[in-house]
PDB file of N, CA and C in Angstrom:
ATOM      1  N   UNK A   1     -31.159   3.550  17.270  1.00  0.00           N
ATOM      2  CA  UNK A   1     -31.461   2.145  17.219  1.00  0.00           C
ATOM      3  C   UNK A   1     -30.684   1.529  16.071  1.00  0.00           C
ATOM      4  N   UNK A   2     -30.008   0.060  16.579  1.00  0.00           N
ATOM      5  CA  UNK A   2     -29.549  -0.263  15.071  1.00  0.00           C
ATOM      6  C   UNK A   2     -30.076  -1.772  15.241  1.00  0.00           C
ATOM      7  N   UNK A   3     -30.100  -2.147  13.679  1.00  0.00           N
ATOM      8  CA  UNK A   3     -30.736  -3.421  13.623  1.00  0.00           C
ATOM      9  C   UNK A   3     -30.107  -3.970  12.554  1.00  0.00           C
ATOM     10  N   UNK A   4     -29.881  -5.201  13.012  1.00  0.00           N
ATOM     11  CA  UNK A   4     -28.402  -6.097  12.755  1.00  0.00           C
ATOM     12  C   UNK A   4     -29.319  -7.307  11.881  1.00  0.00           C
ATOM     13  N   UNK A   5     -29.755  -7.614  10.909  1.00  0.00           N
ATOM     14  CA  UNK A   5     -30.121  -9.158  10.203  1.00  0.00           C
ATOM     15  C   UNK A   5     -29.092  -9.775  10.132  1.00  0.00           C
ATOM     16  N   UNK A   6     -29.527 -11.209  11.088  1.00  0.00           N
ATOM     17  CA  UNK A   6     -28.671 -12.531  11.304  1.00  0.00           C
ATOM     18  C   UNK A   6     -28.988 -13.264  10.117  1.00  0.00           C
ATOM     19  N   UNK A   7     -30.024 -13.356   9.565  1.00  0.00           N
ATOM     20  CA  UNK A   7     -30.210 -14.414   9.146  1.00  0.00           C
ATOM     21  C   UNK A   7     -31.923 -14.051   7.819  1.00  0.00           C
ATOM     22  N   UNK A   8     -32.236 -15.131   6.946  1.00  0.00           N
ATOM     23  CA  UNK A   8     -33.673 -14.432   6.401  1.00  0.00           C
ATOM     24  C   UNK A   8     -33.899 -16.471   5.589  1.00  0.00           C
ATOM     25  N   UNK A   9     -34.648 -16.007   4.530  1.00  0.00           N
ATOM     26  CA  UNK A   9     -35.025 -16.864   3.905  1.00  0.00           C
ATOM     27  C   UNK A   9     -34.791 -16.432   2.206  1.00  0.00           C
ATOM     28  N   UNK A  10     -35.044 -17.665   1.217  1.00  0.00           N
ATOM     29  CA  UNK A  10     -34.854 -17.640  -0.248  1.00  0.00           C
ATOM     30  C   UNK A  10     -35.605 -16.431  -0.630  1.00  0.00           C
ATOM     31  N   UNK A  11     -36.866 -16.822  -0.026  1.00  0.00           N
ATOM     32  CA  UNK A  11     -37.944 -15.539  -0.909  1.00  0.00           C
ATOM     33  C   UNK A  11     -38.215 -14.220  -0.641  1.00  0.00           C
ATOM     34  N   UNK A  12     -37.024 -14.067   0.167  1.00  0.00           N
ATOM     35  CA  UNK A  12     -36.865 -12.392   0.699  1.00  0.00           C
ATOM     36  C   UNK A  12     -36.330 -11.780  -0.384  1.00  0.00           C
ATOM     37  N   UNK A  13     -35.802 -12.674  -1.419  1.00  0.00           N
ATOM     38  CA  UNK A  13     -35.401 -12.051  -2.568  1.00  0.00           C
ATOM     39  C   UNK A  13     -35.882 -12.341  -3.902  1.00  0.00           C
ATOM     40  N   UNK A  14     -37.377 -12.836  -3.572  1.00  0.00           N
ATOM     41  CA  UNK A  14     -38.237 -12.754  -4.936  1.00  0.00           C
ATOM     42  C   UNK A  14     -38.611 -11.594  -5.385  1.00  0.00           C
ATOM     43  N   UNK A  15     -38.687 -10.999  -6.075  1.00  0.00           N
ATOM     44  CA  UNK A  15     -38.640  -9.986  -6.705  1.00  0.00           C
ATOM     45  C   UNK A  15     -40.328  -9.837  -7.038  1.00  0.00           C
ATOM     46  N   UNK A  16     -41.170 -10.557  -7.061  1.00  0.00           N
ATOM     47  CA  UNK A  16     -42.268 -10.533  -6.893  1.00  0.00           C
ATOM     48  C   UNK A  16     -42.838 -10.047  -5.728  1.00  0.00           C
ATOM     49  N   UNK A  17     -42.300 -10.205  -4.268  1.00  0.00           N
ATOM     50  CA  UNK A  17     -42.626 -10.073  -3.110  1.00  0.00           C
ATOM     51  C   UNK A  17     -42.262  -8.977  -2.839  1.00  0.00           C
ATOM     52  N   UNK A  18     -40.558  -8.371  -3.019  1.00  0.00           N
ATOM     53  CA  UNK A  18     -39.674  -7.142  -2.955  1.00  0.00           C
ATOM     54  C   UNK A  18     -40.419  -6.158  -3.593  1.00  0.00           C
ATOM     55  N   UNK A  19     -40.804  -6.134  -5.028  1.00  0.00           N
ATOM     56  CA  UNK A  19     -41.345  -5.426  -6.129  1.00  0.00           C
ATOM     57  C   UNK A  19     -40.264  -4.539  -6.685  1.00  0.00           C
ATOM     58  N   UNK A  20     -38.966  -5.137  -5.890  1.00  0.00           N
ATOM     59  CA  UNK A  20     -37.912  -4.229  -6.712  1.00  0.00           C
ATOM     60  C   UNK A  20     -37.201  -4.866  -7.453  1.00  0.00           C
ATOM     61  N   UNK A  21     -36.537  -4.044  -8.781  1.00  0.00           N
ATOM     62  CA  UNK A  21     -36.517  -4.187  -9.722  1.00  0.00           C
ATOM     63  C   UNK A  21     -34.756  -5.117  -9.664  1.00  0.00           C
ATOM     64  N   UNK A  22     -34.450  -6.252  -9.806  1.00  0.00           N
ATOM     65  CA  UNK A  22     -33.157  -7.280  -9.355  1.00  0.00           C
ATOM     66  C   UNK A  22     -32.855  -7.544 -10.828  1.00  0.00           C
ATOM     67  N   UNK A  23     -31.359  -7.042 -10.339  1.00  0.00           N
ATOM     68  CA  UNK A  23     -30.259  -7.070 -11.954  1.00  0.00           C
ATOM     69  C   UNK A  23     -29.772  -7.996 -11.742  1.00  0.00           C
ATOM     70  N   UNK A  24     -29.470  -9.153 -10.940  1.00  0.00           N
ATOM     71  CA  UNK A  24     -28.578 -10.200 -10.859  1.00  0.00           C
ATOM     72  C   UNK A  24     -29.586 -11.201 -10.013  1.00  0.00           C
ATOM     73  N   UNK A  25     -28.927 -12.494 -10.399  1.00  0.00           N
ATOM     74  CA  UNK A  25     -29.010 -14.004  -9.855  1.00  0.00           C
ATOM     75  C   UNK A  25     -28.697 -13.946  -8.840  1.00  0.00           C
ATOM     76  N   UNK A  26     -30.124 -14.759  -7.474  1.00  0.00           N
ATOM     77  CA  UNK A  26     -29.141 -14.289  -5.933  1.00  0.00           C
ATOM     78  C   UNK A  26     -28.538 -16.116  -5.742  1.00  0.00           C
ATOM     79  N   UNK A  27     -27.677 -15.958  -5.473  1.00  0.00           N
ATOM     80  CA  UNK A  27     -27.205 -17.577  -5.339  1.00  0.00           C
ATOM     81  C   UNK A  27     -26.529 -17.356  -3.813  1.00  0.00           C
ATOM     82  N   UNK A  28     -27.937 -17.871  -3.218  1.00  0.00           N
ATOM     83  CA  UNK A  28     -27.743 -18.376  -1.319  1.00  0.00           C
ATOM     84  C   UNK A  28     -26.766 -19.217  -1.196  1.00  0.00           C
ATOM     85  N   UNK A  29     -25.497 -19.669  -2.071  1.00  0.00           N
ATOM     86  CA  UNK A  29     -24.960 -20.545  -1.925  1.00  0.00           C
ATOM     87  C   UNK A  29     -23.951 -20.383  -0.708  1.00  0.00           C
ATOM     88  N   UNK A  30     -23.604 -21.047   0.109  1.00  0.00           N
ATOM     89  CA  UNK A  30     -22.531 -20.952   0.768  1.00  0.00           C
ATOM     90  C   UNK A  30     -21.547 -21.709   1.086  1.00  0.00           C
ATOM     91  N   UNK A  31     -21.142 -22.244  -0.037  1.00  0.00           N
ATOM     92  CA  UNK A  31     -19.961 -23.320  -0.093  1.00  0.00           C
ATOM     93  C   UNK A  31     -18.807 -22.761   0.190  1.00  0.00           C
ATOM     94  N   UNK A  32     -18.295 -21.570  -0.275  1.00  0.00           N
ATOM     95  CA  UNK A  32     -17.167 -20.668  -0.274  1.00  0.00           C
ATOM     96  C   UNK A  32     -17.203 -19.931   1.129  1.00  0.00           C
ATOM     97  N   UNK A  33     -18.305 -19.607   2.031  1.00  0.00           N
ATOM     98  CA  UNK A  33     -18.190 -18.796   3.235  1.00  0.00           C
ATOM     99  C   UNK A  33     -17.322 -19.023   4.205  1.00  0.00           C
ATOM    100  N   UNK A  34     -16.653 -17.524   4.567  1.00  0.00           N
ATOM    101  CA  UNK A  34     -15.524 -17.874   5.261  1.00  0.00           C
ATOM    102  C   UNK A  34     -15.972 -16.429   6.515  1.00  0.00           C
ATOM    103  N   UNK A  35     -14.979 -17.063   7.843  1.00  0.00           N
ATOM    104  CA  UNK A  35     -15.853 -15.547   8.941  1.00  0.00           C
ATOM    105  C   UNK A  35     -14.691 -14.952   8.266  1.00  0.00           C
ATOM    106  N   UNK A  36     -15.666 -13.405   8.329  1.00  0.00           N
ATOM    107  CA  UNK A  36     -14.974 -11.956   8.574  1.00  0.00           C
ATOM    108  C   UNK A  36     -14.245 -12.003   9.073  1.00  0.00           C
ATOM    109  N   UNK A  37     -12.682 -11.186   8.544  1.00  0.00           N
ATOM    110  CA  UNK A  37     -11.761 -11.107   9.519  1.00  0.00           C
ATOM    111  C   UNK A  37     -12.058 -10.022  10.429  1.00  0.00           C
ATOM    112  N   UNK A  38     -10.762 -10.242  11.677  1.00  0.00           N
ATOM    113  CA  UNK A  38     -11.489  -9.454  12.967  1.00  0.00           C
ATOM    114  C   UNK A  38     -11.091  -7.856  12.501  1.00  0.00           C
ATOM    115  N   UNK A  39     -11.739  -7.359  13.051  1.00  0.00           N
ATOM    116  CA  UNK A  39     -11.941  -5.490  12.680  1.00  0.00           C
ATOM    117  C   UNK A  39     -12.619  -5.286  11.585  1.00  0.00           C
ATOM    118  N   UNK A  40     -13.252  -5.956  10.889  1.00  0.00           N
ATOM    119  CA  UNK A  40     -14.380  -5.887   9.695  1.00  0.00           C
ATOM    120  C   UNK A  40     -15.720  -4.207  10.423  1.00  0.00           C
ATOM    121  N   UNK A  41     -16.244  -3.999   9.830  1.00  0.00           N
ATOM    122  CA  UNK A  41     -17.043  -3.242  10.037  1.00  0.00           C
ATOM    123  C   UNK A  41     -18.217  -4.083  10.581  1.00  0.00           C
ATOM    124  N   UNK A  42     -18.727  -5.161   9.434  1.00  0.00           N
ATOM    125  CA  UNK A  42     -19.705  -6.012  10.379  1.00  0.00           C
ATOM    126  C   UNK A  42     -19.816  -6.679  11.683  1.00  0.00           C
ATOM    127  N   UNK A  43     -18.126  -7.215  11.800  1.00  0.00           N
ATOM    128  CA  UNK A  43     -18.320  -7.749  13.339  1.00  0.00           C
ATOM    129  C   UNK A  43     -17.982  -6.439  14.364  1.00  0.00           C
ATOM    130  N   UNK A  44     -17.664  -5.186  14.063  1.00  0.00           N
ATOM    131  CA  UNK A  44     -18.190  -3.718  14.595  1.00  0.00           C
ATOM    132  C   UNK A  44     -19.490  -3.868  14.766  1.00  0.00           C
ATOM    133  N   UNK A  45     -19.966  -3.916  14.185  1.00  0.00           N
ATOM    134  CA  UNK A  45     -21.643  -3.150  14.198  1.00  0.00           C
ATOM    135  C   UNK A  45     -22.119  -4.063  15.047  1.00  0.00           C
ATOM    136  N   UNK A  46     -21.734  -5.593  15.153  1.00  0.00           N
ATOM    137  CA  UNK A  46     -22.938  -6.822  15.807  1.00  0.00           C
ATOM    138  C   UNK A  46     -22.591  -6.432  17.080  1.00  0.00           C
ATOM    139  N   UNK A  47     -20.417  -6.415  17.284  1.00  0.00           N
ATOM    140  CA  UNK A  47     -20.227  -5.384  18.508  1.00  0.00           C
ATOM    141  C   UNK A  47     -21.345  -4.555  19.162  1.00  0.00           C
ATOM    142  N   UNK A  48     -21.327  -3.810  19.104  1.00  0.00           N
ATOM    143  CA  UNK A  48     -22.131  -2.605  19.266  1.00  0.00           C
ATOM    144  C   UNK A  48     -23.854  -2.811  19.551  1.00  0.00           C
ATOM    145  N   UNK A  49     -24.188  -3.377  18.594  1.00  0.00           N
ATOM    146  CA  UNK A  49     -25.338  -4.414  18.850  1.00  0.00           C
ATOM    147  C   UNK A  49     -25.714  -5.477  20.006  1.00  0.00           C
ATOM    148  N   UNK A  50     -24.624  -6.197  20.148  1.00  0.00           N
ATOM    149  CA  UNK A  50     -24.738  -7.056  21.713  1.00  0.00           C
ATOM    150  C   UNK A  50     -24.637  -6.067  22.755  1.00  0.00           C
ATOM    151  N   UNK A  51     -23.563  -4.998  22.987  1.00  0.00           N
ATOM    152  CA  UNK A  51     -23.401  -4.095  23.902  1.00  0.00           C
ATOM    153  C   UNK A  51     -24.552  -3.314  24.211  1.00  0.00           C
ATOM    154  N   UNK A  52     -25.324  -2.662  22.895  1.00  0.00           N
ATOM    155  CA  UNK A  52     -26.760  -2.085  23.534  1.00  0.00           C
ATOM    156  C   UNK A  52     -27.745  -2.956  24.012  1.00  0.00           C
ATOM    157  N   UNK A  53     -28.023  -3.935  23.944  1.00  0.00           N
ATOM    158  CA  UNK A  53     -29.075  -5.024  24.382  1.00  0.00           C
ATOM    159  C   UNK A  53     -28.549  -5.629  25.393  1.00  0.00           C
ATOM    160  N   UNK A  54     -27.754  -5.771  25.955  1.00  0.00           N
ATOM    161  CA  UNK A  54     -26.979  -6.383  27.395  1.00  0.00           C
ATOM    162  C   UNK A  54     -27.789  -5.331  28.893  1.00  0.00           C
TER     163      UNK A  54
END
């Protein structure tokens, strides 16, 4: 089985909620986001992912 996260929310990374222990600032920012180029490993895996659920 593989399982692919599209997507989540801010407080998936409270550290209160997680209880794990976070060395860095998470900054959801996405001003800079650009797509993966093609043959990335991630757009592999989502590959692979649509193909088993079809």
């Amino acid at each position: 089985m593989v399982i692919y996260k599209m997507g989540g929310t801010e407080g998936q990374y409270d550290p209160a909620l997680t209880r794990l222990l976070v060395k860095y600032t998470y900054d959801g920012s996405r001003a800079d986001w650009k797509p993966s180029p093609v043959g990335d490993s991630t757009g592999k895996t989502l590959q692979m992912v649509l193909t088993a659920i079809q």
